[in-house]
N, C-alpha and C. Protein backbone atom coordinates (compact mmCIF):
# COMPACT_ATOMS: atom_id res chain seq x y z
N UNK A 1 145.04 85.42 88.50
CA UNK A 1 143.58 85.39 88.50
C UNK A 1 143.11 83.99 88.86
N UNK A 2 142.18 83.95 89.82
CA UNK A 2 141.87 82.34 90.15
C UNK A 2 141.20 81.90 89.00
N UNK A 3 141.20 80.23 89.07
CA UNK A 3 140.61 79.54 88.18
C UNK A 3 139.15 79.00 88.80
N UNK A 4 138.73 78.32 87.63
CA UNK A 4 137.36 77.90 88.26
C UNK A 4 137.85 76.63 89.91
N UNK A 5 138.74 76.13 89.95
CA UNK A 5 139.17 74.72 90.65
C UNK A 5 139.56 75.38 91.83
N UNK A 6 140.26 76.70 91.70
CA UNK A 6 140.09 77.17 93.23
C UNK A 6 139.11 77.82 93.98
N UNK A 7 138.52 78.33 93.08
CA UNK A 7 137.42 79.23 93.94
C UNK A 7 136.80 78.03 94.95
N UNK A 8 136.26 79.59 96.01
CA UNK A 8 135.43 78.72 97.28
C UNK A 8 134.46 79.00 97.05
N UNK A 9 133.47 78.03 96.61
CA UNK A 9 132.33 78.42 96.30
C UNK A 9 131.32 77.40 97.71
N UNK A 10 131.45 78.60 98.95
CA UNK A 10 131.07 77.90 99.94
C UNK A 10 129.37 78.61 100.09
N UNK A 11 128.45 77.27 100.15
CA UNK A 11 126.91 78.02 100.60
C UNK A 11 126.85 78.00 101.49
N UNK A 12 127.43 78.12 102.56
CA UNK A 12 126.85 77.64 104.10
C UNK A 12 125.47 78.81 104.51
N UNK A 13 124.57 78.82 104.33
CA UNK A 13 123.33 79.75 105.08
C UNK A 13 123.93 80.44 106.01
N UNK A 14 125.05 79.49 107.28
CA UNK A 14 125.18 80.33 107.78
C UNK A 14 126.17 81.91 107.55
N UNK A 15 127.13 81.66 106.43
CA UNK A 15 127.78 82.75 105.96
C UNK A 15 127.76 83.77 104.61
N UNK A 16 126.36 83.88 104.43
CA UNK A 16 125.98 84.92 103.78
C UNK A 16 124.03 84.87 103.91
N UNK A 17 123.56 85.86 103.34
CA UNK A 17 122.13 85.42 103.44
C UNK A 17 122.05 86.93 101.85
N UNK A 18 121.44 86.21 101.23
CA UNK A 18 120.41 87.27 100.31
C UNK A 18 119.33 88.20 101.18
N UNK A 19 119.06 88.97 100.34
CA UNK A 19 117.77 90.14 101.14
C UNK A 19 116.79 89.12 100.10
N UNK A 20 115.79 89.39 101.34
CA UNK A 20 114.41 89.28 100.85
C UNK A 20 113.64 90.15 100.00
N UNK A 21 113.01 89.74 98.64
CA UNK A 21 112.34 90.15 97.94
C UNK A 21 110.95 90.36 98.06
N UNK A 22 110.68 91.43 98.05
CA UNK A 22 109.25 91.37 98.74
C UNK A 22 108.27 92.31 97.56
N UNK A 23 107.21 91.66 96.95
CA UNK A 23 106.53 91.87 95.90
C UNK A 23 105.14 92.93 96.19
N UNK A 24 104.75 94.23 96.31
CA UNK A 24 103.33 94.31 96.64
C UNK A 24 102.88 94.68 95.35
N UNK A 25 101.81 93.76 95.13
CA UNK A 25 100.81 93.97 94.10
C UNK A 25 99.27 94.72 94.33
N UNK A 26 98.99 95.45 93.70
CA UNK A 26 98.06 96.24 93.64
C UNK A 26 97.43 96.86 93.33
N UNK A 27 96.16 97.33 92.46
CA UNK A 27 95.45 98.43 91.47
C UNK A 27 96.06 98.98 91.33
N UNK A 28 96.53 99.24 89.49
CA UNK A 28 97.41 100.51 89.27
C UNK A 28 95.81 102.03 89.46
N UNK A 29 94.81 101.54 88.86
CA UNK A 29 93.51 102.12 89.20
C UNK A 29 92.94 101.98 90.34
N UNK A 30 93.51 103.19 91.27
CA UNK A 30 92.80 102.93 92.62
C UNK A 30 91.65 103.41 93.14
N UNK A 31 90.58 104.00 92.02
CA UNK A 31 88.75 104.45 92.39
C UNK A 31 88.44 103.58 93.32
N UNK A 32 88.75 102.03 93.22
CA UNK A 32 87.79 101.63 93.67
C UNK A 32 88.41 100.68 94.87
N UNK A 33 89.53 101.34 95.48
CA UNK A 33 90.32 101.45 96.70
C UNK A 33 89.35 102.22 98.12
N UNK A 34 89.60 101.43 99.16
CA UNK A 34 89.32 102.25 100.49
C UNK A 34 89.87 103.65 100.51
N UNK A 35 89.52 104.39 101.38
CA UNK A 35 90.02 106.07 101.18
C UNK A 35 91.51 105.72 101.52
N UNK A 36 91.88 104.89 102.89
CA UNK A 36 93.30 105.00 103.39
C UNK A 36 94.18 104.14 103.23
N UNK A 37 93.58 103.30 101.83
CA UNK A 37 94.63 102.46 101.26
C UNK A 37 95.72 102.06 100.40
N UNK A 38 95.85 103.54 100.41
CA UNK A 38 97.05 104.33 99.35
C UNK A 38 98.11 104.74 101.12
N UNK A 39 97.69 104.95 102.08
CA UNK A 39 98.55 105.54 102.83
C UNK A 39 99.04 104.22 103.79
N UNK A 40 98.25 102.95 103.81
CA UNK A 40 98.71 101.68 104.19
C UNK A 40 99.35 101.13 103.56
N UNK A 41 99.22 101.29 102.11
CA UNK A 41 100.09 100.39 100.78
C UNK A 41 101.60 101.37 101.22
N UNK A 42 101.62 102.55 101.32
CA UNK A 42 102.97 103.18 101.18
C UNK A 42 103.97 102.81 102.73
N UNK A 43 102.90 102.28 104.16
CA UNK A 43 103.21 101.64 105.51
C UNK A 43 103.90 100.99 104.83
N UNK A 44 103.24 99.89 103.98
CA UNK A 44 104.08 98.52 103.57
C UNK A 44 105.52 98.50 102.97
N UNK A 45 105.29 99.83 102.11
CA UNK A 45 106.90 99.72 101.36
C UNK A 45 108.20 100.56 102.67
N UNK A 46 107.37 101.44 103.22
CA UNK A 46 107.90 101.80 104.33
C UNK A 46 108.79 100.82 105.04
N UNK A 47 107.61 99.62 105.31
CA UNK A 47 108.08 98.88 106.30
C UNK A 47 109.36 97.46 105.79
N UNK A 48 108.87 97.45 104.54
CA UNK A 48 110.05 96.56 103.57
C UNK A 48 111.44 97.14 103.55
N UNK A 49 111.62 98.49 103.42
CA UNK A 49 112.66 99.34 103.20
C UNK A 49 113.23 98.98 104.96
N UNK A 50 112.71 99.39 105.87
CA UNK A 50 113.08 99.59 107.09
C UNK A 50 113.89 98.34 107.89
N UNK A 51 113.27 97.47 107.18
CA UNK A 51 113.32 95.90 107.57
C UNK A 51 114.72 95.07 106.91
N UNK A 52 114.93 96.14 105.54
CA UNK A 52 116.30 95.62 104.84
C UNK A 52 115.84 94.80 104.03
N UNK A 53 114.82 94.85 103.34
CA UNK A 53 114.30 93.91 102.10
C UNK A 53 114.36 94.52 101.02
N UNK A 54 114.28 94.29 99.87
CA UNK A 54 113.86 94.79 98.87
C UNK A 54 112.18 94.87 98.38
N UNK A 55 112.02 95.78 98.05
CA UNK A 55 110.70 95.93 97.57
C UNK A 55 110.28 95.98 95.66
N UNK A 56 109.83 94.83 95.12
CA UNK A 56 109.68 94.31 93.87
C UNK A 56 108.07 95.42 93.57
N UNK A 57 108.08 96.01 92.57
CA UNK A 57 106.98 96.08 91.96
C UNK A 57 106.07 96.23 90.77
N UNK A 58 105.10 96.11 90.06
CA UNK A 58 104.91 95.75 88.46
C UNK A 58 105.59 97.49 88.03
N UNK A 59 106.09 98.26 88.00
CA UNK A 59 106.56 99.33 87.98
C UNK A 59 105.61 100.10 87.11
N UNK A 60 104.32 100.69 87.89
CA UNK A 60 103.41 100.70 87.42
C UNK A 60 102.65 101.84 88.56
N UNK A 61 101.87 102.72 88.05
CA UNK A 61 100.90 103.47 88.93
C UNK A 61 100.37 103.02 90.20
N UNK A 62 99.14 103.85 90.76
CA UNK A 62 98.78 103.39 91.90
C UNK A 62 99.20 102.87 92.76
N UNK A 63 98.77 101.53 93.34
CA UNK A 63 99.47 100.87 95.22
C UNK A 63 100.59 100.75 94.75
N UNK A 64 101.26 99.94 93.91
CA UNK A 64 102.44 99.75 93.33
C UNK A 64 103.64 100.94 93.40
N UNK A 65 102.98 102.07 93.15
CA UNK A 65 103.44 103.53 93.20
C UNK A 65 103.88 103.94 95.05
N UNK A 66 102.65 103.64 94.92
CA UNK A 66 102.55 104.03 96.65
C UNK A 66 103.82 103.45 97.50
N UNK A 67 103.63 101.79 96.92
CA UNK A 67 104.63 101.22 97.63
C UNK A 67 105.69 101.37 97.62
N UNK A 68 106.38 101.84 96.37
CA UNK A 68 107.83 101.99 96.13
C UNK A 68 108.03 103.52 96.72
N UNK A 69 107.19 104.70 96.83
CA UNK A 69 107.31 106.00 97.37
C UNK A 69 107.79 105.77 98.89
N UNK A 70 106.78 104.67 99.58
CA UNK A 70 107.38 104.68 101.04
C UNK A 70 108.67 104.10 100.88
N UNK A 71 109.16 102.94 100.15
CA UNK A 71 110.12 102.19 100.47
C UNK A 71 111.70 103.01 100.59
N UNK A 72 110.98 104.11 99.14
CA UNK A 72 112.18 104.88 98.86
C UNK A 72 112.72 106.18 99.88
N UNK A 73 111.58 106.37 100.09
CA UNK A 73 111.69 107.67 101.46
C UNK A 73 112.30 106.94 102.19
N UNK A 74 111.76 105.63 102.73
CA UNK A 74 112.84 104.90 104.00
C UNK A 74 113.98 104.34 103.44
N UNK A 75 114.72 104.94 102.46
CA UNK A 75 116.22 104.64 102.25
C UNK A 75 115.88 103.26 101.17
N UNK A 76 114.99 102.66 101.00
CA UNK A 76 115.24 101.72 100.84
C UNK A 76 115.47 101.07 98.92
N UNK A 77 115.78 100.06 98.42
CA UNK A 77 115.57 99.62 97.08
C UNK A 77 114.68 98.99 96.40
N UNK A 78 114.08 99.31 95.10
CA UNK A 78 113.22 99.04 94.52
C UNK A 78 113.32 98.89 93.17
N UNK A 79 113.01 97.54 93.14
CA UNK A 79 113.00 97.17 91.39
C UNK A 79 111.52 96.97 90.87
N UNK A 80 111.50 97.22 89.82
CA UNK A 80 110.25 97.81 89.46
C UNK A 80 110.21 96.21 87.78
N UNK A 81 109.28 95.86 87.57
CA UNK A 81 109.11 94.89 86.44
C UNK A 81 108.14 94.98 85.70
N UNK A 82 108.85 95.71 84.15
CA UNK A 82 107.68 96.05 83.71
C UNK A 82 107.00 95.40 82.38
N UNK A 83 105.74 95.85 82.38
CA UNK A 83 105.33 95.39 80.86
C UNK A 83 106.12 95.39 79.59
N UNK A 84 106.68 96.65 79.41
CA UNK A 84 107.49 96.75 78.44
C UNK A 84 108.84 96.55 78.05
N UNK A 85 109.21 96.73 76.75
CA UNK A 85 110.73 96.03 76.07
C UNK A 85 111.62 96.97 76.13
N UNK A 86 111.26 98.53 76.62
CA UNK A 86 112.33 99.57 76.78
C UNK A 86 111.58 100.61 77.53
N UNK A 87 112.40 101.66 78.02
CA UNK A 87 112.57 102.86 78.86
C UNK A 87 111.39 103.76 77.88
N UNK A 88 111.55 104.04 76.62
CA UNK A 88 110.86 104.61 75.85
C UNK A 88 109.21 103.78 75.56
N UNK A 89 109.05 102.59 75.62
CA UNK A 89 107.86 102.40 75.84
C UNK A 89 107.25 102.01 77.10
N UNK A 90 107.95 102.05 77.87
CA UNK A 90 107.26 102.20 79.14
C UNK A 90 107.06 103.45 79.89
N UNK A 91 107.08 104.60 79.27
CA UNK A 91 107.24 105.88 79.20
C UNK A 91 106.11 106.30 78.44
N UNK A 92 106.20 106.27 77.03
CA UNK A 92 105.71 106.67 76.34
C UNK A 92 104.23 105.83 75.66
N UNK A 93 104.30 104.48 75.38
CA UNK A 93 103.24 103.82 75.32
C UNK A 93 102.64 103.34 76.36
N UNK A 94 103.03 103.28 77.46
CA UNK A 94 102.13 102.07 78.67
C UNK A 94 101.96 103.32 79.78
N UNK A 95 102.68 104.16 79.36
CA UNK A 95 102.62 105.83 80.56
C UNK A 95 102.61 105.50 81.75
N UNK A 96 103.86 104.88 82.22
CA UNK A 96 104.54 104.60 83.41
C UNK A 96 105.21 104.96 84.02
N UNK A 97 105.26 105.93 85.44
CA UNK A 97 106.66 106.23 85.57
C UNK A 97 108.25 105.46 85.68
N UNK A 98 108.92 105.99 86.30
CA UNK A 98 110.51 105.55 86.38
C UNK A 98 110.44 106.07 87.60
N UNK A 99 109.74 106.92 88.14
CA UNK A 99 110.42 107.50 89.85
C UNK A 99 109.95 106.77 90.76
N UNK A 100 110.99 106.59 91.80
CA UNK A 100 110.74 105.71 93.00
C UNK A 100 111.15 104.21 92.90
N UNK A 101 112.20 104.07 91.76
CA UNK A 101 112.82 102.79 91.48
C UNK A 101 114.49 103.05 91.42
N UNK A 102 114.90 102.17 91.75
CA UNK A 102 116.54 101.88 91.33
C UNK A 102 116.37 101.32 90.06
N UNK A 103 115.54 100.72 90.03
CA UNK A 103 115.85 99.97 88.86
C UNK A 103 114.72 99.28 88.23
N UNK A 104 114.67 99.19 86.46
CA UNK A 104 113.48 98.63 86.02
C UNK A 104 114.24 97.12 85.31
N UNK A 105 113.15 96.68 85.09
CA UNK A 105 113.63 95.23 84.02
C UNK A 105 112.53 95.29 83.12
N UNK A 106 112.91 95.57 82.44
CA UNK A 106 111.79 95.92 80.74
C UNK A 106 111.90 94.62 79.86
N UNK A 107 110.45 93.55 80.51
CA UNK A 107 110.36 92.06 80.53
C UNK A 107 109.92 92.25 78.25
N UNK A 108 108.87 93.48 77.92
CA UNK A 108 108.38 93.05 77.04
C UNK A 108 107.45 92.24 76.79
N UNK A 109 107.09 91.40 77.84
CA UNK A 109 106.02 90.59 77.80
C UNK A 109 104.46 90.88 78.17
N UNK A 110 104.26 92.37 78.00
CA UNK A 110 102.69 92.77 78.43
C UNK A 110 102.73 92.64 79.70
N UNK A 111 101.19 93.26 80.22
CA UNK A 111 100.96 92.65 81.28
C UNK A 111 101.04 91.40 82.16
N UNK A 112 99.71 90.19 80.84
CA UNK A 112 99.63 88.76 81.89
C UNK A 112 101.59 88.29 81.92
N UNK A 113 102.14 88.55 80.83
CA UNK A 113 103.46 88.13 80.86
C UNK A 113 104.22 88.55 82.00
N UNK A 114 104.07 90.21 82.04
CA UNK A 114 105.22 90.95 83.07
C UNK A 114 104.60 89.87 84.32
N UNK A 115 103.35 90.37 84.97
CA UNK A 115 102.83 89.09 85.95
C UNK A 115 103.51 88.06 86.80
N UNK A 116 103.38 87.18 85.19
CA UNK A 116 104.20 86.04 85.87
C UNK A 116 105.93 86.28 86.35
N UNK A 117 106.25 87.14 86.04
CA UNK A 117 107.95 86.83 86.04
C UNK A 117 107.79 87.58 87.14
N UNK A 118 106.74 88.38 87.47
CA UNK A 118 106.59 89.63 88.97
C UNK A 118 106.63 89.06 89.72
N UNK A 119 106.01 87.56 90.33
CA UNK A 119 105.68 87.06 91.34
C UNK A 119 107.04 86.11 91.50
N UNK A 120 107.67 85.54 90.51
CA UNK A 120 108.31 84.81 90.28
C UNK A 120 109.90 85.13 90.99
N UNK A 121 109.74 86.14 90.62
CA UNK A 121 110.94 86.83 91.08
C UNK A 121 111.20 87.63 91.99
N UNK A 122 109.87 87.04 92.93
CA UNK A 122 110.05 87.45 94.17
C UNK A 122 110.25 86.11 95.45
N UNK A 123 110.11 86.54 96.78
CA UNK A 123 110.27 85.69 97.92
C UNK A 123 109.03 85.49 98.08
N UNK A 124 107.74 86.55 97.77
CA UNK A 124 107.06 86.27 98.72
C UNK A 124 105.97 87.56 98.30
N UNK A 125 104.56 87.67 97.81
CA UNK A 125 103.98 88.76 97.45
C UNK A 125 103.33 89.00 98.44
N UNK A 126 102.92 90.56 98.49
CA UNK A 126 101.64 91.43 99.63
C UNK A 126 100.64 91.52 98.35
N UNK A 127 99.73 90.93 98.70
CA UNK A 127 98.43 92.16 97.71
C UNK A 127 97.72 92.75 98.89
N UNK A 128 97.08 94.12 98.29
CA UNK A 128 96.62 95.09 98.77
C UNK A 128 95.59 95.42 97.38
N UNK A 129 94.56 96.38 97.62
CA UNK A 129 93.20 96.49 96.72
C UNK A 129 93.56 96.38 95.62
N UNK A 130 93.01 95.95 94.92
CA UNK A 130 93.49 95.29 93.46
C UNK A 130 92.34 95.04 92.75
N UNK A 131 92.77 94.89 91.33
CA UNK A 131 91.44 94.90 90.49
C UNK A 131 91.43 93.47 89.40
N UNK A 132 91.56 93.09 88.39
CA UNK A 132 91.38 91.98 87.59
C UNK A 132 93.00 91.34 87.41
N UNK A 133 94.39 92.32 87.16
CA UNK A 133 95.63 92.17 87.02
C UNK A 133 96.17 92.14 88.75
N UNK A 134 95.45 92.13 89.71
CA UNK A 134 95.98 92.22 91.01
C UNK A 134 95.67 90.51 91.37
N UNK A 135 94.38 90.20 90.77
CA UNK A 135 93.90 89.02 90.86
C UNK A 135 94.43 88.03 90.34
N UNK A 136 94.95 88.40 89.26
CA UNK A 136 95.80 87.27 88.19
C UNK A 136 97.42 87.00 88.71
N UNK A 137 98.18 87.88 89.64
CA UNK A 137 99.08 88.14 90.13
C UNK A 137 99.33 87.58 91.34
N UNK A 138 98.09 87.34 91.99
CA UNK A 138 97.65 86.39 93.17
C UNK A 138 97.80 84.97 92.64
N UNK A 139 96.92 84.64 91.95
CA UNK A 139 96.40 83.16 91.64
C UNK A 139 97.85 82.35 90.50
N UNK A 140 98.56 83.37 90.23
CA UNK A 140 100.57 82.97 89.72
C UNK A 140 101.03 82.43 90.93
N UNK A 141 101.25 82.79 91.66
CA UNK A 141 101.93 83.04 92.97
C UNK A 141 101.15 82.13 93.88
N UNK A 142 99.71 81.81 94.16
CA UNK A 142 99.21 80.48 94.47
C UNK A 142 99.63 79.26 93.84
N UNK A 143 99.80 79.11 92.34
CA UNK A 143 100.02 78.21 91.73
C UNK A 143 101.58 78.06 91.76
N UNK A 144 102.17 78.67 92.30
CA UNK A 144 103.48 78.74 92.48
C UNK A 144 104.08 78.20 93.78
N UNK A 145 103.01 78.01 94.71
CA UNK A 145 103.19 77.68 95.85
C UNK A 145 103.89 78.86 96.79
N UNK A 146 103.75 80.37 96.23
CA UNK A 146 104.61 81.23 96.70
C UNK A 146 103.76 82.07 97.75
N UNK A 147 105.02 82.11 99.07
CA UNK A 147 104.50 82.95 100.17
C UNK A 147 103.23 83.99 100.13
N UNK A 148 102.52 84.41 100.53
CA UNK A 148 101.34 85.40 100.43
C UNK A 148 100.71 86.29 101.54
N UNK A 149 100.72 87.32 101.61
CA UNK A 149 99.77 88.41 102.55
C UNK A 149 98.87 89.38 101.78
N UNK A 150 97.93 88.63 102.16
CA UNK A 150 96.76 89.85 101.72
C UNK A 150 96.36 91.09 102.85
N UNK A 151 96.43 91.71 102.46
CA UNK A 151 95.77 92.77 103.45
C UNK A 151 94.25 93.11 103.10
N UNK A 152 93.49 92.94 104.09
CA UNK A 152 92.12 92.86 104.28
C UNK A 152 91.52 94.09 104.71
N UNK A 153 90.88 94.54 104.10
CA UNK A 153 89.99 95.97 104.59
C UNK A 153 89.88 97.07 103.04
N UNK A 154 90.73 97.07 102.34
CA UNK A 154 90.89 97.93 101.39
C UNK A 154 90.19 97.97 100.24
N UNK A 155 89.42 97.11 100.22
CA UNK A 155 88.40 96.91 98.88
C UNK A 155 88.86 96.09 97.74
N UNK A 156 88.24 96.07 96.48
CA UNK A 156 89.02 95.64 95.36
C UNK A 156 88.30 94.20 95.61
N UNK A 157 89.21 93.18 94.42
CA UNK A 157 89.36 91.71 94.15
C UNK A 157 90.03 91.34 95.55
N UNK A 158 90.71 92.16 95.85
CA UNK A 158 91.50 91.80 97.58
C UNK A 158 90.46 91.37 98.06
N UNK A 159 89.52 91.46 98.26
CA UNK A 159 87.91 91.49 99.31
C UNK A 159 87.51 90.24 99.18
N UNK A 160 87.57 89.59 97.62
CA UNK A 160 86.96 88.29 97.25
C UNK A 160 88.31 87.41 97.63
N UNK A 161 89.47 87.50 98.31
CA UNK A 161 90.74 86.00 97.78
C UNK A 161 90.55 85.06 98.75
N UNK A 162 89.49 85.73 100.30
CA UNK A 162 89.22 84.38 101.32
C UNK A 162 87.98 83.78 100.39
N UNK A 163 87.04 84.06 99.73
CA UNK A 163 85.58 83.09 99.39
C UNK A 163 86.78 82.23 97.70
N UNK A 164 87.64 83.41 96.91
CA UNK A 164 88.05 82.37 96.19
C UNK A 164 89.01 81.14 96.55
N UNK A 165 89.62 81.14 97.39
CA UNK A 165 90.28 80.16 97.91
C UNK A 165 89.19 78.97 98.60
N UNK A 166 88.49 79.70 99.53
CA UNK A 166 87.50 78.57 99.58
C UNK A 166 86.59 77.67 98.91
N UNK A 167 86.12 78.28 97.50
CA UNK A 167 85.45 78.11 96.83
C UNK A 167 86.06 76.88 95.57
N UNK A 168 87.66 77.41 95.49
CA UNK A 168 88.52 76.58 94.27
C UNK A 168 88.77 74.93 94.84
N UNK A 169 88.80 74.72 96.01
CA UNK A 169 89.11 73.76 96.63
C UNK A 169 90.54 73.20 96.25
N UNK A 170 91.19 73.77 96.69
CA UNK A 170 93.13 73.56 96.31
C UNK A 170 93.62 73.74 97.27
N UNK A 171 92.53 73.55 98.83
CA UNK A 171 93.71 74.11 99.88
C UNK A 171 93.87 75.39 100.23
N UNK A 172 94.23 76.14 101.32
CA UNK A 172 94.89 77.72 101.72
C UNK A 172 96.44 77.77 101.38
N UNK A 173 96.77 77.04 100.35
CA UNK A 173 98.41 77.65 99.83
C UNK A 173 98.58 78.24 101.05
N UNK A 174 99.80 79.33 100.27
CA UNK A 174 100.68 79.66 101.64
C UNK A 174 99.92 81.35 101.78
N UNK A 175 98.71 81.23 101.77
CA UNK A 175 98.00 82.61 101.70
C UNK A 175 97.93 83.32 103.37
N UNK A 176 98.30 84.04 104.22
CA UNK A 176 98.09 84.75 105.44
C UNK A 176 97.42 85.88 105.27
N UNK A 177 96.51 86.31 105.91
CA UNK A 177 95.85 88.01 106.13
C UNK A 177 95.69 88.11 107.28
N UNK A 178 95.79 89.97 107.33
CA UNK A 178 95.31 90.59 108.20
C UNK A 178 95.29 91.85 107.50
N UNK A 179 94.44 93.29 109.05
CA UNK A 179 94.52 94.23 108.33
C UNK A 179 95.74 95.47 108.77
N UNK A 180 96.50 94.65 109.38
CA UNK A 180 97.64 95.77 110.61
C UNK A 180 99.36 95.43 109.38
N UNK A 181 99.38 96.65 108.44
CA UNK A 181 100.28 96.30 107.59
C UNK A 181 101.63 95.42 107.81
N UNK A 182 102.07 96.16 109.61
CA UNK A 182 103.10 95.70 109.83
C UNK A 182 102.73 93.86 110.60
N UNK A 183 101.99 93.60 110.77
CA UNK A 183 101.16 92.11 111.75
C UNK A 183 101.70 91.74 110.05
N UNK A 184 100.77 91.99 109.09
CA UNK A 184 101.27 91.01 107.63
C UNK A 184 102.33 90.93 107.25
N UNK A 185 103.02 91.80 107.59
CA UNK A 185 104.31 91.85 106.76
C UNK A 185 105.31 90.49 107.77
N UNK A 186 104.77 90.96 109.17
CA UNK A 186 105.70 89.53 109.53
C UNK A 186 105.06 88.45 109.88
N UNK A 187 103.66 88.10 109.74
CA UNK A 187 103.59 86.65 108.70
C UNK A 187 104.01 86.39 107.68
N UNK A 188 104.33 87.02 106.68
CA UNK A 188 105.17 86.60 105.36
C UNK A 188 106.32 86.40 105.57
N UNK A 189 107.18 87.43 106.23
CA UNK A 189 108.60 87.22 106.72
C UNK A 189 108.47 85.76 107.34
N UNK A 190 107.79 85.55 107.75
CA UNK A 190 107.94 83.90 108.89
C UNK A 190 107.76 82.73 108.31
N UNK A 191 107.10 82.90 107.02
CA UNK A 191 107.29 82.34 105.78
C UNK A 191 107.89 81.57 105.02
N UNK A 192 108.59 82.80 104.64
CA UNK A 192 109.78 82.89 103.72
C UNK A 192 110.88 82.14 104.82
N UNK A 193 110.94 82.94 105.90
CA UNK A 193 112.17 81.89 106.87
C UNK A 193 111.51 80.45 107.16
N UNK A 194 110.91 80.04 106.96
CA UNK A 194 110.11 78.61 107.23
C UNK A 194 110.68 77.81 106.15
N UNK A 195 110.59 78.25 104.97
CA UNK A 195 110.72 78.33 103.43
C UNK A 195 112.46 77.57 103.19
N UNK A 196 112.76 78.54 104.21
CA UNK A 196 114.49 78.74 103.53
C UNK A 196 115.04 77.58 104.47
N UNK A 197 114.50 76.86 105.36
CA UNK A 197 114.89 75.90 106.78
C UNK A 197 114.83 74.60 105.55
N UNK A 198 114.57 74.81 104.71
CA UNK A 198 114.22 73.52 103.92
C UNK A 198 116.03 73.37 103.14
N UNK A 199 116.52 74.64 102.36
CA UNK A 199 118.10 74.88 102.33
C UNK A 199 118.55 74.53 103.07
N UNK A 200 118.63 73.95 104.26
CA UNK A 200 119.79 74.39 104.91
C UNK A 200 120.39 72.61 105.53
């Protein structure tokens, strides 16, 4: 059995690469969503799956839902991060599903908690229409200095993140929009590889 002194513990970028983690955040309450922004949120996970990324999400109703439904139809994997400390209360108290994930991580830390470790533990978040917890999920992930695509058109707190960015005076972080799911998805991708040139 090798010891720690032989192993090759070689990083070269160029001989392996991680998948990209790709976060979409979004109204688990989608009333107050555009009509076709449940069928663009599910483009997105579509297009994460297709692309060979992983798709991260608060494992939680609505866009979040949406997103992991496309990702999973397109073959793809999805970890889901949730509010709760087990399978049984994220089930039964927070009434969440489990379908359309490989896999959950039952943080225990509530919402603002799950949040932070959501963004955190990703490459790089999408928001899409979103409501007060879509907003707080944004402004982690600004303060984080972490990659960003908003998609524009769908309603929600999404609608307000160009006047709040302008308004906070901190700069455009690494925030990109548009409203063509797949145009956002590879500004973020271009990103994240911008990101990773700094490794190497």
């Amino acid at each position: 059995m090798p010891n720690g002194k032989n192993r090759n513990h070689n990083h070269d970028p160029k001989l392996y690469h991680l998948k990209y983690k790709i976060c979409v955040s979004g109204a688990a309450d989608t009333s107050n969503c555009g009509p076709d922004e449940m069928q663009r949120t599910e483009e997105i996970g579509r297009l994460v799956a297709q692309r060979g990324f992983v798709l991260v999400t608060g494992a939680t109703t609505g866009a979040p839902y949406w997103a992991a439904k496309g990702a999973k139809e397109a073959g793809g994997f999805v970890i889901g991060v949730s509010p709760a400390y087990s399978k049984i209360q994220h089930v039964k108290s927070y009434r969440l599903p489990v379908d359309y994930h490989d896999l959950i991580i039952y943080t225990g830390f509530g919402y603002s908690g799950r949040n932070l470790l959501l963004t955190r533990a990703s490459d790089a978040v999408i928001t899409v229409c979103g409501r007060i917890g879509t907003l707080n999920e944004f402004t982690d992930a600004f303060e984080d200095g972490k990659p960003q695509g908003i998609l524009l058109g769908g309603g929600g707190t999404t609608e307000m993140i160009p006047e709040i960015i302008e308004r906070a005076g901190r700069g455009s972080g690494k925030a990109v929009f548009d409203k063509d799911p797949a145009k956002l998805l590879d500004k973020v991708v271009e990103m994240i590889v911008d990101e990773e040139k700094e490794i190497e």
